[in-house]
PDB file of N, CA and C in Angstrom:
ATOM      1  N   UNK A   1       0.809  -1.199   0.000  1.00  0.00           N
ATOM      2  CA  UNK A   1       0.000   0.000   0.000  1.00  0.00           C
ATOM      3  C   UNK A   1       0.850   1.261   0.000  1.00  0.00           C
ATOM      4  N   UNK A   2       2.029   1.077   0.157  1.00  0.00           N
ATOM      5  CA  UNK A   2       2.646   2.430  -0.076  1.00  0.00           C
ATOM      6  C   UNK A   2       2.988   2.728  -0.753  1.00  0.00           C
ATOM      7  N   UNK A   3       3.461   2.040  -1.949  1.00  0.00           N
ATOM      8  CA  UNK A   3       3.447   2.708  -3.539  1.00  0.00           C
ATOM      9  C   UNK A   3       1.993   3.446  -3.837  1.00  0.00           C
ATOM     10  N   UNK A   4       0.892   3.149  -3.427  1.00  0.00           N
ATOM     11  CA  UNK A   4      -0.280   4.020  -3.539  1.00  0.00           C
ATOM     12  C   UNK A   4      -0.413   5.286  -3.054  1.00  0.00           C
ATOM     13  N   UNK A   5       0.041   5.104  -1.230  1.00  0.00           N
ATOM     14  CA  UNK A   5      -0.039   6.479  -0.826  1.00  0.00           C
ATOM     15  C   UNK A   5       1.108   7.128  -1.673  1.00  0.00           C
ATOM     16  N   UNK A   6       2.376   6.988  -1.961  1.00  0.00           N
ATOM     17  CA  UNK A   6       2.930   7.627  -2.579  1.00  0.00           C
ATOM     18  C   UNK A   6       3.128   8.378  -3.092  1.00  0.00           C
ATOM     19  N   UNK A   7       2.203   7.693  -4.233  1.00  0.00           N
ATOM     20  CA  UNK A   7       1.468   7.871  -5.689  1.00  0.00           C
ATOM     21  C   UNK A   7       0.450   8.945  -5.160  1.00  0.00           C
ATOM     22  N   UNK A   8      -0.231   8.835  -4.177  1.00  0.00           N
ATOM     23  CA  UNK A   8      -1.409   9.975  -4.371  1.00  0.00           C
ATOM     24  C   UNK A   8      -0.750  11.163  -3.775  1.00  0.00           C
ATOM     25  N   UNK A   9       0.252  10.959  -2.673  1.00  0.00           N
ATOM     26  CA  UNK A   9       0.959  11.972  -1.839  1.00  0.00           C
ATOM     27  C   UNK A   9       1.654  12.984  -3.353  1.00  0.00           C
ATOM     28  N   UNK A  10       2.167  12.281  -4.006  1.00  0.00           N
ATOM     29  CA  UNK A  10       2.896  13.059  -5.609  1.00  0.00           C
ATOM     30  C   UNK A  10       1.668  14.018  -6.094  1.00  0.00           C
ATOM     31  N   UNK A  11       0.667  12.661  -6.538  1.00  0.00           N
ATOM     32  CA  UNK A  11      -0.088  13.660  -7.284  1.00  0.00           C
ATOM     33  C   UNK A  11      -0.792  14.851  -6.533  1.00  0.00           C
ATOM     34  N   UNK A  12      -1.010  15.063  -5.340  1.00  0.00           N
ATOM     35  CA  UNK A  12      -1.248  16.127  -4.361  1.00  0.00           C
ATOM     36  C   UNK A  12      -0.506  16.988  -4.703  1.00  0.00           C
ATOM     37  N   UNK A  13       0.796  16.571  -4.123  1.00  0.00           N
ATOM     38  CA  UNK A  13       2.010  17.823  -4.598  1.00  0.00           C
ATOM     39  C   UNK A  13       1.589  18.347  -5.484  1.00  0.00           C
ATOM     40  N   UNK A  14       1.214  17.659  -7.091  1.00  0.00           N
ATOM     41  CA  UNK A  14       1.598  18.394  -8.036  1.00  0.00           C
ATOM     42  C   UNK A  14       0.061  18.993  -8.297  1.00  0.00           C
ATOM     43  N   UNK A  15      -0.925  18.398  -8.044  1.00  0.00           N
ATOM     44  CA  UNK A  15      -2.209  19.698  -7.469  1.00  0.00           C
ATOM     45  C   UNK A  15      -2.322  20.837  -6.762  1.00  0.00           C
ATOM     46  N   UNK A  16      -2.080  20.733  -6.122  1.00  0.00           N
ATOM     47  CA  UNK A  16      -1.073  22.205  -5.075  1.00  0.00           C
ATOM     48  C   UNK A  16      -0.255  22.809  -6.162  1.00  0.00           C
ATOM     49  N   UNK A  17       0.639  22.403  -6.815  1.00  0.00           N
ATOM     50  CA  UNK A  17       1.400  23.933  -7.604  1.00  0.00           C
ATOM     51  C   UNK A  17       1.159  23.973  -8.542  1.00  0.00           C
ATOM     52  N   UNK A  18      -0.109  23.130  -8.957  1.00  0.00           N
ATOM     53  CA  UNK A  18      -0.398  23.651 -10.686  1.00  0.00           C
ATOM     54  C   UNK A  18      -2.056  24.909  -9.801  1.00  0.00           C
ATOM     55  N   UNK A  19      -2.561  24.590  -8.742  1.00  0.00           N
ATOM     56  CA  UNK A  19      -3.232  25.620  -8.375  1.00  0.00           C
ATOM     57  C   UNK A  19      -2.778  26.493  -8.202  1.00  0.00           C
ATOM     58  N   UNK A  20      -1.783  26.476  -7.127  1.00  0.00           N
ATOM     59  CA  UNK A  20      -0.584  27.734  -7.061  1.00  0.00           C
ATOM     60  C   UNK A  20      -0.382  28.726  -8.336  1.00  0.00           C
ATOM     61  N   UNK A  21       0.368  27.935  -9.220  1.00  0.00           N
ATOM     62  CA  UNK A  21       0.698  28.713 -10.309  1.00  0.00           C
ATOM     63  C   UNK A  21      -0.625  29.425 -11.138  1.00  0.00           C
ATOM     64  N   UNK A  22      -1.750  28.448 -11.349  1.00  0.00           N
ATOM     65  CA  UNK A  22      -3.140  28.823 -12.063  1.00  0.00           C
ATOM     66  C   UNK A  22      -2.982  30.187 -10.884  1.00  0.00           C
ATOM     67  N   UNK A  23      -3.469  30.401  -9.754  1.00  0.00           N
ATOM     68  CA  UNK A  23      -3.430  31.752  -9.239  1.00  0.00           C
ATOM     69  C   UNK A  23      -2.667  33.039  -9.836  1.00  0.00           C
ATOM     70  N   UNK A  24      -1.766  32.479 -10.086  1.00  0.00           N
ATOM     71  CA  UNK A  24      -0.567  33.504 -10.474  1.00  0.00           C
ATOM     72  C   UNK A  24      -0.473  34.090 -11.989  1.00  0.00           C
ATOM     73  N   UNK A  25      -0.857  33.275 -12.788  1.00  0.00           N
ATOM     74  CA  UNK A  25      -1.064  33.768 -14.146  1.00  0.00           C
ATOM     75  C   UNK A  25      -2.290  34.901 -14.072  1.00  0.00           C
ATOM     76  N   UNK A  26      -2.162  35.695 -15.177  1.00  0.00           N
ATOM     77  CA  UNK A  26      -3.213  36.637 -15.202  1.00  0.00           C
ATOM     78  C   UNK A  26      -4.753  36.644 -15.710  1.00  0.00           C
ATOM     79  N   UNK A  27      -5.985  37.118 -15.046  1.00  0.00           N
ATOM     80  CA  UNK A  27      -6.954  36.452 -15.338  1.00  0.00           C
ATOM     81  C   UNK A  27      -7.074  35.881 -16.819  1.00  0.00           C
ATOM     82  N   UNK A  28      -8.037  35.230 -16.926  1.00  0.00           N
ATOM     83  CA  UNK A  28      -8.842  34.862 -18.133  1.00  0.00           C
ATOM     84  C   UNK A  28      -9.955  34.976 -18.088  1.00  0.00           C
ATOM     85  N   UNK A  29     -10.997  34.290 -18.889  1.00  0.00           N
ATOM     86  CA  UNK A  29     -12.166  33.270 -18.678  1.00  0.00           C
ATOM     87  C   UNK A  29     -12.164  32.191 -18.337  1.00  0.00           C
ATOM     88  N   UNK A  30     -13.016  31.584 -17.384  1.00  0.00           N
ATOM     89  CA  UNK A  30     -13.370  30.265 -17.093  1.00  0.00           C
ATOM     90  C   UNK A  30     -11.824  30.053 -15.445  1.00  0.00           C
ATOM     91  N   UNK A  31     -10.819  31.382 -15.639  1.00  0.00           N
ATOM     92  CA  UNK A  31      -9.746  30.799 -14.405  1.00  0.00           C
ATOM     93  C   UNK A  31     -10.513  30.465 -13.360  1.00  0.00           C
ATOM     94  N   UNK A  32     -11.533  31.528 -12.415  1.00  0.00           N
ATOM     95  CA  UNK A  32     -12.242  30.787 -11.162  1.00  0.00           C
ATOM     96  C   UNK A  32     -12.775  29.533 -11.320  1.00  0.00           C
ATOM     97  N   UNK A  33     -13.680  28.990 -12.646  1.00  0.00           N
ATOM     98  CA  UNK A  33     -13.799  27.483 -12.616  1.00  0.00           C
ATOM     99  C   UNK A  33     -13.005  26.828 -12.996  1.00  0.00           C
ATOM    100  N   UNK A  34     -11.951  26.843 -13.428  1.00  0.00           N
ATOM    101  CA  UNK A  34     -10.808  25.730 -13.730  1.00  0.00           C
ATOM    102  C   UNK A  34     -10.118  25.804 -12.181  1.00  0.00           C
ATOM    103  N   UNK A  35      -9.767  26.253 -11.173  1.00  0.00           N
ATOM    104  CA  UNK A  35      -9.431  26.942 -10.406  1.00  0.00           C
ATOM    105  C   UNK A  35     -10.446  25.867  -9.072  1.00  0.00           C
ATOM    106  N   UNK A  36     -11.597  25.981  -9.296  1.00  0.00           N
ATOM    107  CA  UNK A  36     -12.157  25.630  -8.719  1.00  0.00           C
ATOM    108  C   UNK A  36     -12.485  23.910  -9.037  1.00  0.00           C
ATOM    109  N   UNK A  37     -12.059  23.630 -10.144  1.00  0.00           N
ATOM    110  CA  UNK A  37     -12.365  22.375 -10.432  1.00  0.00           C
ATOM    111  C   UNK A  37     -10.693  21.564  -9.840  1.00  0.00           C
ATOM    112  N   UNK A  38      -9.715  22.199 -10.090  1.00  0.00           N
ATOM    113  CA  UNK A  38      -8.318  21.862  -9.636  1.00  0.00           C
ATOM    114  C   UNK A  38      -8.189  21.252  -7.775  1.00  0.00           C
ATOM    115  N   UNK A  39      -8.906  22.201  -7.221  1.00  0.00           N
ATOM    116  CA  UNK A  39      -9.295  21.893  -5.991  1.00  0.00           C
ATOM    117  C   UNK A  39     -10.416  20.711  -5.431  1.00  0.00           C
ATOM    118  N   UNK A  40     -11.476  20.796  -6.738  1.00  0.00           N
ATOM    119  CA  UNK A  40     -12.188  19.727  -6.267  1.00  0.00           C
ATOM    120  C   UNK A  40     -11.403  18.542  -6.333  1.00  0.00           C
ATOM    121  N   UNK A  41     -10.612  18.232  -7.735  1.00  0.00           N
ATOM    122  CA  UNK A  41      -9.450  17.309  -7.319  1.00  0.00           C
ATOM    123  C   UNK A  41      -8.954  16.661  -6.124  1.00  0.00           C
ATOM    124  N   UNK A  42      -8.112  17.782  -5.734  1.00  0.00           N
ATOM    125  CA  UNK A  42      -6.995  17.571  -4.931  1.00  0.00           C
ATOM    126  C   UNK A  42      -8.194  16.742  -3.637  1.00  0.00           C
ATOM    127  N   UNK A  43      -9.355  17.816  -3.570  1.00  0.00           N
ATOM    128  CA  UNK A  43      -9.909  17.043  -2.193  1.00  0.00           C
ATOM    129  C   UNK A  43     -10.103  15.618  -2.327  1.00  0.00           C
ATOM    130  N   UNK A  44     -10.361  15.259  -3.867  1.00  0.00           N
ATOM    131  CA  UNK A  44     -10.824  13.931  -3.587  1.00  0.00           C
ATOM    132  C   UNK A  44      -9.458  13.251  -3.383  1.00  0.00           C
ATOM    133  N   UNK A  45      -8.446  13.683  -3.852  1.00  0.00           N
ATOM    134  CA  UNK A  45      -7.037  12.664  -3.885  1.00  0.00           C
ATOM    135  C   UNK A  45      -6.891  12.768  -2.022  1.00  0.00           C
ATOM    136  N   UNK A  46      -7.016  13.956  -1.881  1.00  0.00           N
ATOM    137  CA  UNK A  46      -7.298  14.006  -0.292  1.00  0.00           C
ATOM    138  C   UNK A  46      -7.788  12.814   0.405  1.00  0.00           C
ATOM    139  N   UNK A  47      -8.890  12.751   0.168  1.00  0.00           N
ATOM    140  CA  UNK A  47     -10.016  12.218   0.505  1.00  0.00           C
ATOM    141  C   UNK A  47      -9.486  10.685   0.750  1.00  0.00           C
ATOM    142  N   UNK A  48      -9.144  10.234  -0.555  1.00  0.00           N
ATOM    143  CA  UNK A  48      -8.468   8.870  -1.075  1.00  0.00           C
ATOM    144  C   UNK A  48      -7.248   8.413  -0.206  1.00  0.00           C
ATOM    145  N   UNK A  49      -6.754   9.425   0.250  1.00  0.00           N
ATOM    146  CA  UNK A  49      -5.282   9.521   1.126  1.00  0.00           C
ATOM    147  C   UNK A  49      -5.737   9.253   2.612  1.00  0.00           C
ATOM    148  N   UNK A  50      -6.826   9.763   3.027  1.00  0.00           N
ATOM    149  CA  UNK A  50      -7.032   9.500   4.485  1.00  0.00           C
ATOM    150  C   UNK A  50      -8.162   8.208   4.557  1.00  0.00           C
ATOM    151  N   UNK A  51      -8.508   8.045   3.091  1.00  0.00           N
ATOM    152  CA  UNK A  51      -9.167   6.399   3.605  1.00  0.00           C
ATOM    153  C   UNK A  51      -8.484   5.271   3.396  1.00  0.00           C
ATOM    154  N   UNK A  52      -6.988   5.292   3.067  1.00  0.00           N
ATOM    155  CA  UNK A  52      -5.763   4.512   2.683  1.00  0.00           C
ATOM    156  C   UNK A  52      -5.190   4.522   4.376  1.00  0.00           C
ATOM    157  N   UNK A  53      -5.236   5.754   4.519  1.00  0.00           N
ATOM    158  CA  UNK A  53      -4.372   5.986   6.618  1.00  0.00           C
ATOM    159  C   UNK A  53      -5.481   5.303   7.356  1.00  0.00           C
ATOM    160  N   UNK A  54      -6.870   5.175   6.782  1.00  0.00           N
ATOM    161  CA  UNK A  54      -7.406   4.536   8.195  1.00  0.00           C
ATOM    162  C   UNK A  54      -6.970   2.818   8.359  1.00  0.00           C
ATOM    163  N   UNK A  55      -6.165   2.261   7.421  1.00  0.00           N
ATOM    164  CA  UNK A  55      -5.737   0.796   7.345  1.00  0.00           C
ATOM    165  C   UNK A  55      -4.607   0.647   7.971  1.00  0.00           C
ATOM    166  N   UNK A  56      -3.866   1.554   7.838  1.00  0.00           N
ATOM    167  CA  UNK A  56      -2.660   1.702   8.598  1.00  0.00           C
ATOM    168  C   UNK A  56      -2.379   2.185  10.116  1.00  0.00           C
TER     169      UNK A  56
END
C-alpha cells in the first residue's frame, strides 16, 4: 500500500502547484472554474489519502 499512498501523496504535490501557479497567471475566462475544479481534485485525492491511513 505504499506505492499508492505515494502515488497519491505526488499527485497532491503536483495539485497544489499547478493551483498555485493557475493563481498567479493573469486572469482569463473560465480561471475561477478551472481553479475551482483543480481543488475539487486535490480534495478527492485528499479524501483517497485518508481512507488509505485509516488501514494503517
Amino acid at each position: 500500500m505504499d506505492h499508492v499512498w505515494n502515488s497519491l501523496r505526488h499527485w497532491a504535490d503536483n495539485w497544489e502547484e499547478r493551483i498555485e501557479d493557475e493563481k498567479k497567471r493573469p486572469d482569463y475566462k473560465g480561471k475561477e472554474e478551472y481553479i475551482k475544479q483543480l481543488k475539487g481534485e486535490l480534495k478527492s485525492i485528499r479524501k483517497a489519502m485518508d481512507e488509505i491511513h485509516k488501514w494503517f
